[in-house]
N, C-alpha and C. Protein backbone atom coordinates (compact mmCIF):
# COMPACT_ATOMS: atom_id res chain seq x y z
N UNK A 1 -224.61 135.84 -7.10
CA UNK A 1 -224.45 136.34 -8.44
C UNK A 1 -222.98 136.39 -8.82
N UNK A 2 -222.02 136.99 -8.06
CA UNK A 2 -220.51 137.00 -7.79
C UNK A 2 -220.09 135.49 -8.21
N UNK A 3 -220.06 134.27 -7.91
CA UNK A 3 -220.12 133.43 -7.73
C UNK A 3 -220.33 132.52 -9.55
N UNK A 4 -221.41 133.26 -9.99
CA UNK A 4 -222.02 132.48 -11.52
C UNK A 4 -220.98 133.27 -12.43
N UNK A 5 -220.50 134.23 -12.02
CA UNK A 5 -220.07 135.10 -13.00
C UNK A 5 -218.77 134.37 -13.03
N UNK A 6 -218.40 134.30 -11.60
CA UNK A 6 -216.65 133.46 -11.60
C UNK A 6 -216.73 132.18 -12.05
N UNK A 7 -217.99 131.58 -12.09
CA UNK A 7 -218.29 130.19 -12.57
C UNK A 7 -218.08 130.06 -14.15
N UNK A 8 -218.96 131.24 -14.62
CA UNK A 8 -218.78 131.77 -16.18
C UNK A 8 -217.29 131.88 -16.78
N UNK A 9 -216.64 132.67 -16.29
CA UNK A 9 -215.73 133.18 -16.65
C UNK A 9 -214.61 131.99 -16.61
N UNK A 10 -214.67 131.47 -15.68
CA UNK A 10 -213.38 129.85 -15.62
C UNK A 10 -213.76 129.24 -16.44
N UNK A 11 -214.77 129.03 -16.61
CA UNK A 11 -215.30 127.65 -17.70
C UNK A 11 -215.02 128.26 -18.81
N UNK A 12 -214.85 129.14 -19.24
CA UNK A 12 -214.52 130.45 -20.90
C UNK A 12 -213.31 130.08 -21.08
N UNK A 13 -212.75 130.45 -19.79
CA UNK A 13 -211.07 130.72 -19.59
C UNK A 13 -210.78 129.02 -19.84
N UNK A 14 -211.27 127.89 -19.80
CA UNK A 14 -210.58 127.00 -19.95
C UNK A 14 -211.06 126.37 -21.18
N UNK A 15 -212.33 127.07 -21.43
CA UNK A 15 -212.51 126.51 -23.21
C UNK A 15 -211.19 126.95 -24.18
N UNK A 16 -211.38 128.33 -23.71
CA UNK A 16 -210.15 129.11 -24.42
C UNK A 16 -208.71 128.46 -24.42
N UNK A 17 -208.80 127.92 -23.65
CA UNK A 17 -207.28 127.14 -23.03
C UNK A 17 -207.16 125.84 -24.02
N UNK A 18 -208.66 124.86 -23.85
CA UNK A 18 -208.65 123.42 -24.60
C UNK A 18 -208.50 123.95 -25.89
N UNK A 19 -209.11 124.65 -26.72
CA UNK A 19 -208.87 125.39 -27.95
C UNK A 19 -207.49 125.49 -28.34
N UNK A 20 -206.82 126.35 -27.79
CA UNK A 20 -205.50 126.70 -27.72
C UNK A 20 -204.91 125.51 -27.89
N UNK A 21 -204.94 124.36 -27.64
CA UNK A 21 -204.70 123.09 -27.71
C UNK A 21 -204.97 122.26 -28.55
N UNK A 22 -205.42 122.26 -29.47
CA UNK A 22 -206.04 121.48 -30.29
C UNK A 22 -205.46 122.21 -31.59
N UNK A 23 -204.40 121.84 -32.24
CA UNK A 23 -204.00 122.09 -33.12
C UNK A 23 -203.26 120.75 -33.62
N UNK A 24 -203.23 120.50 -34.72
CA UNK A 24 -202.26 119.66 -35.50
C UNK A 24 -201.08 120.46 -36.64
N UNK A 25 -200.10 120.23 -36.45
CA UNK A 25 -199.05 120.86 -36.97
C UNK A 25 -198.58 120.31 -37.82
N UNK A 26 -198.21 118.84 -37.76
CA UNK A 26 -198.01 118.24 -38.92
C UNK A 26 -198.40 116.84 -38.91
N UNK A 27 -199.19 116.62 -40.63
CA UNK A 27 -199.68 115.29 -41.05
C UNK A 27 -198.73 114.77 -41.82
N UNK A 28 -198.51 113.53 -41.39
CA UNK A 28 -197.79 112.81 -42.66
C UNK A 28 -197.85 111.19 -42.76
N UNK A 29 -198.32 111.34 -43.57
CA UNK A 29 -199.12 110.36 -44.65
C UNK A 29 -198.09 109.20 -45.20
N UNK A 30 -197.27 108.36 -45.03
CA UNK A 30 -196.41 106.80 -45.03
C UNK A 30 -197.26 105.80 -45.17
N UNK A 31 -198.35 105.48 -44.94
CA UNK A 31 -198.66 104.35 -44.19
C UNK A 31 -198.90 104.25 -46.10
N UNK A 32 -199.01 102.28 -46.24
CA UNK A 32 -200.10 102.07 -47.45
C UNK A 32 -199.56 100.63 -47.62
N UNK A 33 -200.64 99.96 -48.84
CA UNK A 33 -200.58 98.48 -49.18
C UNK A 33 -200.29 98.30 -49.73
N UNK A 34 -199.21 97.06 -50.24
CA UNK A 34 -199.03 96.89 -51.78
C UNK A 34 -200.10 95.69 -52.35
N UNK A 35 -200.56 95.26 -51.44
CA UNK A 35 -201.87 93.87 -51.34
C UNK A 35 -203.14 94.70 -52.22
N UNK A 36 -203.45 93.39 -53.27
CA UNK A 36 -202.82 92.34 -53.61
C UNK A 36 -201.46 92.35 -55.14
N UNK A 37 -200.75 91.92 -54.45
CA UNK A 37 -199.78 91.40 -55.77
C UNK A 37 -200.75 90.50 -57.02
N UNK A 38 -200.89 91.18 -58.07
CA UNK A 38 -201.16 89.98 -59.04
C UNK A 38 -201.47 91.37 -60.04
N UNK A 39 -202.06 90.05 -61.26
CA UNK A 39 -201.87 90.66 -62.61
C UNK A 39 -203.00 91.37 -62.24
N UNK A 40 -203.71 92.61 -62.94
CA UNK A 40 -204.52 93.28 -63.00
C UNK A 40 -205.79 92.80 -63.56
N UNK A 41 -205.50 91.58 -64.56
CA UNK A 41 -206.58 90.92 -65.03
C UNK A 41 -206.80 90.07 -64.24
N UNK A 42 -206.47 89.44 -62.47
CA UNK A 42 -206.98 88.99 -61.71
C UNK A 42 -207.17 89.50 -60.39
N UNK A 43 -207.31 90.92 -60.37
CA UNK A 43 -208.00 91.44 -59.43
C UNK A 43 -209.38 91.68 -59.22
N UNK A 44 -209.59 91.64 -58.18
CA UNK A 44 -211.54 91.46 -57.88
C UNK A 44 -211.47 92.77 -57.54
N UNK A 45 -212.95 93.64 -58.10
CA UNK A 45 -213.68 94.51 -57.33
C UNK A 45 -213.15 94.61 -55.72
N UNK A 46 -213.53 94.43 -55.28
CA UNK A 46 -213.28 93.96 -53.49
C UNK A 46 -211.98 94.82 -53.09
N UNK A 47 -210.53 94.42 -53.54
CA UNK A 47 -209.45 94.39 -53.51
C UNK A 47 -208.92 95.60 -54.02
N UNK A 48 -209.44 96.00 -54.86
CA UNK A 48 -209.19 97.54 -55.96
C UNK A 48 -209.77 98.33 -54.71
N UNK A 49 -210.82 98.38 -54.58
CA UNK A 49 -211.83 99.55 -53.31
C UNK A 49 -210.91 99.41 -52.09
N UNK A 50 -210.51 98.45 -51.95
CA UNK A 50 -209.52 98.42 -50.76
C UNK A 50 -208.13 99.14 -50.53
N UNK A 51 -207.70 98.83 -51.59
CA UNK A 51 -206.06 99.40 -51.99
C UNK A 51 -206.27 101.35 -52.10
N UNK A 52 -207.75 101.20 -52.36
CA UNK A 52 -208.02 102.58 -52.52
C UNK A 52 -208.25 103.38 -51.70
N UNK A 53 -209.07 102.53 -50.73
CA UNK A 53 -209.64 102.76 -49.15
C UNK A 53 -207.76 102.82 -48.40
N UNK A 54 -206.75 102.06 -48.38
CA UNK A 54 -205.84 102.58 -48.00
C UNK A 54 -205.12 103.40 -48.51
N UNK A 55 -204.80 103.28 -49.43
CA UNK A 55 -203.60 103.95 -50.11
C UNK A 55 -204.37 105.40 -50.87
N UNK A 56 -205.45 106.03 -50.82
CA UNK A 56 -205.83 107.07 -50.89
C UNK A 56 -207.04 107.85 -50.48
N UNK A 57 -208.30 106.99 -50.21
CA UNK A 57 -209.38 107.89 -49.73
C UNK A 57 -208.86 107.86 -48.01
N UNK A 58 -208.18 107.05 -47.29
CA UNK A 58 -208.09 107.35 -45.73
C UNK A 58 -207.32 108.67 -45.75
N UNK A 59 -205.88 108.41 -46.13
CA UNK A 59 -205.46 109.80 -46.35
C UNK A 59 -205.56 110.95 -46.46
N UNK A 60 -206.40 110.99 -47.36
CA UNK A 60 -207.49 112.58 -47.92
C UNK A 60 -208.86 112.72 -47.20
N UNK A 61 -209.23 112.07 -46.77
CA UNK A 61 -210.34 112.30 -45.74
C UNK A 61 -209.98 112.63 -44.16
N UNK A 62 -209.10 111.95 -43.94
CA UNK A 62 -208.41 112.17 -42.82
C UNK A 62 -207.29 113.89 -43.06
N UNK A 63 -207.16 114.09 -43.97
CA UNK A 63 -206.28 115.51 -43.98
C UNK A 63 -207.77 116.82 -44.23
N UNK A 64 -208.36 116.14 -44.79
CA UNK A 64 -209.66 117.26 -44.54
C UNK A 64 -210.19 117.35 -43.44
N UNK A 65 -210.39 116.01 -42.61
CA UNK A 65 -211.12 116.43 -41.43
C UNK A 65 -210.56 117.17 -40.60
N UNK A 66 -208.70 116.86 -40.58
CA UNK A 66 -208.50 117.32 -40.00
C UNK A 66 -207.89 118.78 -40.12
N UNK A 67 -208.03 119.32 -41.29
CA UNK A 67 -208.50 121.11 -41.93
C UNK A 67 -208.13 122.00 -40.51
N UNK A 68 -209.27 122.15 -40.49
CA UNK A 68 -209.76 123.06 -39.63
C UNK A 68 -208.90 123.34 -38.31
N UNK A 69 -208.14 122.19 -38.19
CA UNK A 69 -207.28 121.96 -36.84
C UNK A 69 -205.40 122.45 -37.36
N UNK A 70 -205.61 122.73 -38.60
CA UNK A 70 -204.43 123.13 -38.87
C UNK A 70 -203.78 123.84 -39.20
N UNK A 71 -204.83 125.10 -39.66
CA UNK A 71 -204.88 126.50 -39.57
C UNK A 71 -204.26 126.90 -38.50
N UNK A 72 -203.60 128.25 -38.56
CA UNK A 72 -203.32 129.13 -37.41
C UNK A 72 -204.66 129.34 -36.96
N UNK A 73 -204.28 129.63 -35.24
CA UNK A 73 -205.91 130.13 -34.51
C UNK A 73 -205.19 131.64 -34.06
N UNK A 74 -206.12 132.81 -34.77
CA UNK A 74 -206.33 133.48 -34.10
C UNK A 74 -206.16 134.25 -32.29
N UNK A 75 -206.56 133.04 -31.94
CA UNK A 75 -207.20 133.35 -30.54
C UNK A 75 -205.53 132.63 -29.91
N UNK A 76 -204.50 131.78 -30.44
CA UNK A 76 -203.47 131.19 -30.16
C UNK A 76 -202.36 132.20 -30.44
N UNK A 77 -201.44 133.21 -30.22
CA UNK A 77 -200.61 133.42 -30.43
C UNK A 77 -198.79 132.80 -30.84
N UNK A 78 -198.96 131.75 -30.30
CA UNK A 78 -198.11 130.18 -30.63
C UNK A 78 -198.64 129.48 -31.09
N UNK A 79 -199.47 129.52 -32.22
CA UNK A 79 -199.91 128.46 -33.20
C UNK A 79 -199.01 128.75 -34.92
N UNK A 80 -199.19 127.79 -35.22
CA UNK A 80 -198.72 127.76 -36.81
C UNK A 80 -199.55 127.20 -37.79
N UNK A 81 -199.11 127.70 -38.75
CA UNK A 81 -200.62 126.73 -39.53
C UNK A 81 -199.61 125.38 -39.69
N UNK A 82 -200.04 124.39 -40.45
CA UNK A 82 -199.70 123.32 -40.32
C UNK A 82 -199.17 122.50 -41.65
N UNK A 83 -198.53 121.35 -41.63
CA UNK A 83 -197.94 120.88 -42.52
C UNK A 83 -198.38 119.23 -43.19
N UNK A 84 -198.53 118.99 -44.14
CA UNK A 84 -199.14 117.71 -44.44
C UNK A 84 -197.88 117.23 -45.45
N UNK A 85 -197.23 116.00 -45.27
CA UNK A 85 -196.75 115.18 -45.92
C UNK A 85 -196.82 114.23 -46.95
N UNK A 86 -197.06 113.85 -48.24
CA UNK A 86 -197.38 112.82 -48.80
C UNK A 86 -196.14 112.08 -48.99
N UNK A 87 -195.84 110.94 -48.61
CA UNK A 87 -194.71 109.56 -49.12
C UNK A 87 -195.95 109.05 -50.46
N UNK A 88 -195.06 109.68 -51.38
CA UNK A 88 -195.56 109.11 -52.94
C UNK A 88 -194.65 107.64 -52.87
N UNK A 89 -194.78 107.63 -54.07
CA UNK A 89 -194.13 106.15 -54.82
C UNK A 89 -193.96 106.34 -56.20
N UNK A 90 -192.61 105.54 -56.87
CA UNK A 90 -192.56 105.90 -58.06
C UNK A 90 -193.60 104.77 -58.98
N UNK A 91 -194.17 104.03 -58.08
CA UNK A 91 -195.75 103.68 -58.62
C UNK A 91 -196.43 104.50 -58.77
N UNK A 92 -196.81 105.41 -58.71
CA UNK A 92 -197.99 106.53 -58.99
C UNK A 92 -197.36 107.47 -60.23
N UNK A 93 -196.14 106.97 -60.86
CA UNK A 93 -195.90 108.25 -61.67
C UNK A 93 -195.36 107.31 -62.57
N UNK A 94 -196.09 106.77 -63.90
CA UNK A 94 -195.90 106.00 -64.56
C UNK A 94 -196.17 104.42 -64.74
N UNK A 95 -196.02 103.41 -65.58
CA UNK A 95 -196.69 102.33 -65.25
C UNK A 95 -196.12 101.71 -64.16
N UNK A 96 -196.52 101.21 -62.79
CA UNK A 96 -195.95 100.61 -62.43
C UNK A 96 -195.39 98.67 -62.70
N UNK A 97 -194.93 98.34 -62.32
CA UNK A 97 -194.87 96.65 -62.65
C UNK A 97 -195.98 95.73 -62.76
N UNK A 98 -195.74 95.09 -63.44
CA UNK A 98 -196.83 94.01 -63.47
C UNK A 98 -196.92 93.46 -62.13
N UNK A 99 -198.27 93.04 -61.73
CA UNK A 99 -198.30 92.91 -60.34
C UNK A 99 -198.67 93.86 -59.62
N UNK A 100 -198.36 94.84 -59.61
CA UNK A 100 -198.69 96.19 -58.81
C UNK A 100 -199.69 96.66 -58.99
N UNK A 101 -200.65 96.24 -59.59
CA UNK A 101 -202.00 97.27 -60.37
C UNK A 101 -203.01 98.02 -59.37
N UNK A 102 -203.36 97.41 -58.50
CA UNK A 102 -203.97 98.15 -57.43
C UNK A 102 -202.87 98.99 -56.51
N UNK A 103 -201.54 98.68 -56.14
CA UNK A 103 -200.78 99.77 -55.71
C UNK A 103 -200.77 100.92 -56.55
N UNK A 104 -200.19 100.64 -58.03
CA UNK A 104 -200.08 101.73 -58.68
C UNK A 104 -201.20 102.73 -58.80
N UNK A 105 -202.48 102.33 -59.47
CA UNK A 105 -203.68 102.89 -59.44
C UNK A 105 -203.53 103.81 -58.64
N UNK A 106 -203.52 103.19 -56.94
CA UNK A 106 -204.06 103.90 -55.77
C UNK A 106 -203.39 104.92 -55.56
N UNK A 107 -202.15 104.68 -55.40
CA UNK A 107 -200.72 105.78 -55.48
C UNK A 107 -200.86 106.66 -56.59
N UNK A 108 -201.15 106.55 -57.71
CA UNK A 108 -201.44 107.51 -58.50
C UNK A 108 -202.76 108.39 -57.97
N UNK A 109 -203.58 107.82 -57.69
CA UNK A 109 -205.00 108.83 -57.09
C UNK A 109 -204.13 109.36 -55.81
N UNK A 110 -203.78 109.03 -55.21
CA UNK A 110 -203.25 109.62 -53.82
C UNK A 110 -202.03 110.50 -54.32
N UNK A 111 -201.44 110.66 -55.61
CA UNK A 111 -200.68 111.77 -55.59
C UNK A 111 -201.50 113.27 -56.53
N UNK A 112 -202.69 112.43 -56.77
CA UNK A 112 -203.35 113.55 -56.96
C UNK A 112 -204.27 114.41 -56.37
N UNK A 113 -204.09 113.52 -55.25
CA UNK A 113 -204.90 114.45 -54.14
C UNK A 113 -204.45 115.28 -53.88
N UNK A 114 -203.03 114.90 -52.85
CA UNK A 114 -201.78 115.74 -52.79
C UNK A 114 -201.91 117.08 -53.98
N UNK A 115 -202.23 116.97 -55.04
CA UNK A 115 -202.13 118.39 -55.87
C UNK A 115 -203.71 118.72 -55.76
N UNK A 116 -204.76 118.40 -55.61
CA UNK A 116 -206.29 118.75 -54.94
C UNK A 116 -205.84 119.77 -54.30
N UNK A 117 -205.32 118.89 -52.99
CA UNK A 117 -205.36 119.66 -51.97
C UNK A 117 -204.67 120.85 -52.01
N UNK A 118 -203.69 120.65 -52.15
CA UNK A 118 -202.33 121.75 -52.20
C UNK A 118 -202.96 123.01 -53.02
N UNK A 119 -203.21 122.65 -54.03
CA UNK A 119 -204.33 123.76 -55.03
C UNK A 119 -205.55 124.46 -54.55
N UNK A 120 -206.18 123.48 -54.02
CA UNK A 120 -207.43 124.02 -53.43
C UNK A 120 -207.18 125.17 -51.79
N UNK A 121 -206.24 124.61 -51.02
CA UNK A 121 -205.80 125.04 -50.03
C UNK A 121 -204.91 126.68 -50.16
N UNK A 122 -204.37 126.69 -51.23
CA UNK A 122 -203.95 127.81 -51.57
C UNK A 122 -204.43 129.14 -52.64
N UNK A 123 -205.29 128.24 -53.18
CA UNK A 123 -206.37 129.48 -53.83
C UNK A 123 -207.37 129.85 -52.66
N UNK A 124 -207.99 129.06 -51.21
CA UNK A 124 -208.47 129.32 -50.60
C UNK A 124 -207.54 130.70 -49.38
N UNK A 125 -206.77 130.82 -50.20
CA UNK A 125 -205.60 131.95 -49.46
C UNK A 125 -205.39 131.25 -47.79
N UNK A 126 -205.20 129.65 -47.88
CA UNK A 126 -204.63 129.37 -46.47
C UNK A 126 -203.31 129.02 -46.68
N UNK A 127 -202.77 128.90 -45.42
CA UNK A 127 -200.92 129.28 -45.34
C UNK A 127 -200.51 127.34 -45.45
N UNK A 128 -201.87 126.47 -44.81
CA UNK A 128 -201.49 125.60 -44.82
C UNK A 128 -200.63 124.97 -45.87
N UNK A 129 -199.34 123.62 -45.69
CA UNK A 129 -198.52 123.66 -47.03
C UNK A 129 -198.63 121.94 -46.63
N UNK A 130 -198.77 122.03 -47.97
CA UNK A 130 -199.17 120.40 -48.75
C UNK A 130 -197.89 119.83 -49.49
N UNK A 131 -197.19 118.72 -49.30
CA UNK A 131 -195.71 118.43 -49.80
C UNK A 131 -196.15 117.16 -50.10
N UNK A 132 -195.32 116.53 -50.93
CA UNK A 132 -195.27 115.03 -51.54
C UNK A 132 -193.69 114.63 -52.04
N UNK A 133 -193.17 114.04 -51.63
CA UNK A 133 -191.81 112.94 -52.31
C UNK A 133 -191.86 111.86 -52.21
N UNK A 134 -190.88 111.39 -53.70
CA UNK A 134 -190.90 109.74 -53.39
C UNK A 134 -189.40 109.39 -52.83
N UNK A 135 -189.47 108.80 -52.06
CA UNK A 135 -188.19 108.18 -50.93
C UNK A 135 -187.15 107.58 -51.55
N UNK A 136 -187.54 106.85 -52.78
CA UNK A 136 -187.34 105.74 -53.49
C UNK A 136 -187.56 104.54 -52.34
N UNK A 137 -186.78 103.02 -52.60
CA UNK A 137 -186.58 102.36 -52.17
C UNK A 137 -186.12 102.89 -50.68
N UNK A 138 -187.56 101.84 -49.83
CA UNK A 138 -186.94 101.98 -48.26
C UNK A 138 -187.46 100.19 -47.66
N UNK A 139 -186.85 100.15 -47.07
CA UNK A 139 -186.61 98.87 -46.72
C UNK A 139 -187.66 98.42 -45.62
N UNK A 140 -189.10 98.13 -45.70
CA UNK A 140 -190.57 98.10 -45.30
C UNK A 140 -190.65 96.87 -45.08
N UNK A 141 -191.53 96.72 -44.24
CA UNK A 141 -192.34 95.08 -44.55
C UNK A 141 -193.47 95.10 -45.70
N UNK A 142 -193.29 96.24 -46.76
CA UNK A 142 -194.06 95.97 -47.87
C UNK A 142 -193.31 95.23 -48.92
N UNK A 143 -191.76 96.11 -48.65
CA UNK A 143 -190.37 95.49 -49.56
C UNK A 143 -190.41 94.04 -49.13
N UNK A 144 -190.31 93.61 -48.04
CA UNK A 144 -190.56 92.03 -48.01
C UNK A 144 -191.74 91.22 -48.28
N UNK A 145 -192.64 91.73 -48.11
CA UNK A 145 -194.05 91.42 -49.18
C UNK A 145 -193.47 90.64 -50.72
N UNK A 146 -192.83 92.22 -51.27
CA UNK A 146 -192.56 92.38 -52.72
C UNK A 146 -191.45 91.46 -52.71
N UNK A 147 -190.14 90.64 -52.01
CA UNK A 147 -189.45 89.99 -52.09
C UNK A 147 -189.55 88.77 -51.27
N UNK A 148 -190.62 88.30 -51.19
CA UNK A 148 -191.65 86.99 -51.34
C UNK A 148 -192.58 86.45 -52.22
N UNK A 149 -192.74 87.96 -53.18
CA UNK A 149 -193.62 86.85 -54.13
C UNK A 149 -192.90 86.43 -54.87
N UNK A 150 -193.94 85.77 -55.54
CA UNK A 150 -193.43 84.23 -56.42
C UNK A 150 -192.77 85.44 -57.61
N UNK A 151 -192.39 84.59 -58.98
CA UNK A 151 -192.42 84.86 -60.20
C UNK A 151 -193.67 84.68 -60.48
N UNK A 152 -195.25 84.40 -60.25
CA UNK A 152 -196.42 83.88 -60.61
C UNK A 152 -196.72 84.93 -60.67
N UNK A 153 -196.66 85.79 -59.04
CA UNK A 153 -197.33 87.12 -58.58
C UNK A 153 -196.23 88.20 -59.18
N UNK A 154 -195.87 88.25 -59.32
CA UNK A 154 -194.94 89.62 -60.36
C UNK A 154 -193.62 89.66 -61.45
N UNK A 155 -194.36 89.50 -62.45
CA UNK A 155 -193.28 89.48 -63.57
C UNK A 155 -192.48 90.47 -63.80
N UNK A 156 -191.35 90.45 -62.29
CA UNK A 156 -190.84 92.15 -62.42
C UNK A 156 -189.10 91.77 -62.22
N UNK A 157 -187.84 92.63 -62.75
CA UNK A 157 -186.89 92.41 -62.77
C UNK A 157 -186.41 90.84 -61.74
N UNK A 158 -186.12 90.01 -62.74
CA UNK A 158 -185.10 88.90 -61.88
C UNK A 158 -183.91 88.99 -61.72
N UNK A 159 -183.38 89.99 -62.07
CA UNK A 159 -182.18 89.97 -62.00
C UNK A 159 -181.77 90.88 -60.47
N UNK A 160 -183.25 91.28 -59.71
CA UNK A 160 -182.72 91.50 -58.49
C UNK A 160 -183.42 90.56 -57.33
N UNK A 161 -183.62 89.44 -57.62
CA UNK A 161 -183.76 88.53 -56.93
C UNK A 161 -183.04 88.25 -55.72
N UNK A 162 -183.59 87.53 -54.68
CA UNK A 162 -182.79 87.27 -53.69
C UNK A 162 -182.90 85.71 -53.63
N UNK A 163 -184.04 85.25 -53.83
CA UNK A 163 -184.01 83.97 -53.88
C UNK A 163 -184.56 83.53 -54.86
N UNK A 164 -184.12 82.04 -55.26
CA UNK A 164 -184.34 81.21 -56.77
C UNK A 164 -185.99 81.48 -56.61
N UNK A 165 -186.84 81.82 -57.85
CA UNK A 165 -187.84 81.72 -58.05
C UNK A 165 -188.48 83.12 -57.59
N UNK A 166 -188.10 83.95 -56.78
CA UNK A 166 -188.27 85.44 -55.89
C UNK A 166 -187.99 86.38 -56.79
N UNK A 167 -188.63 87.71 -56.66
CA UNK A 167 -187.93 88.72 -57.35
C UNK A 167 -188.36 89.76 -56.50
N UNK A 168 -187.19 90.56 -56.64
CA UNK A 168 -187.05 91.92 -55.64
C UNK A 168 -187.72 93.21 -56.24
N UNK A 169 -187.46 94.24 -55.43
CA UNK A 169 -187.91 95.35 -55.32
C UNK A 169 -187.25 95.63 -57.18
N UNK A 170 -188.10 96.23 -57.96
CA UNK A 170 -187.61 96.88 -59.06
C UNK A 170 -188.01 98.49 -59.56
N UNK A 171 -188.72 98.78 -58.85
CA UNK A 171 -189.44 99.80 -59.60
C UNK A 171 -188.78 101.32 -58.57
């Protein structure tokens, strides 16, 4: 009987322990597509759900699931509640360039999650804290994406071109 009880009690003692462990402290949210470059009047269905599927429902589904894990625990005396990041874009806050239409879109829904959440999270009286900035210009393999397409795929400043027929980052 001695024996089940010490059996009991370790296996508690180390739930209590994995628990204690399982916290996320901070999310932050960078990743996203600028694909596809083109006019908005030649984007497919397909491609829109996609840009969306990256650049805002993974994000926000992924910061809800992971909720619960980012709360302070109780039972943790060294826990914190936790911190979530959004890397906006100054695509999401105004028109972005021609060409951009599924970036912009998406980036705009994804900075309104960012205020969902942040809102919802704090009328729910949790400590968790929800942040968003735009970086401006950072030098990505999306920026080289954007300074490979043609003039076909984005009718956006030439005057920061790098190469004949190319146009650079403008927005």
């Amino acid at each position: 009987m001695t024996m089940s009880f010490m059996t009991t009690m370790t296996t508690t003692t180390r739930k209590e322990e994995e628990e204690k462990k399982k916290q996320v402290r901070f999310l932050v949210h960078g990743a996203g597509s600028i694909h596809p470059i083109k006019s908005v009047l030649e984007v497919q269905p397909d491609e829109l759900r996609n840009a969306m599927i990256v650049n805002c429902e993974a994000p926000l589904l992924l910061t809800t699931a992971l909720y619960p894990y980012m709360e302070k625990s109780p039972k943790d005396p060294d826990s914190v509640d936790g911190r979530v990041l959004h890397v906006s874009s100054g695509a999401a806050h105004g028109a972005p360039p021609v060409g951009w239409s599924c970036y912009g879109i998406s980036k705009a829904a994804f900075f309104q999650s960012f205020k969902v959440l942040e809102r919802e999270f704090r009328e729910k009286g949790s400590k968790v804290i929800v942040g968003s900035f735009k970086p401006g210009v950072v030098d990505t393999a999306m920026q080289g994406k954007i300074r490979d397409s043609s003039k076909d795929d984005i009718a956006c400043c030439p005057e920061l071109s790098q190469n004949e027929g190319k146009y650079g980052f403008c927005y």
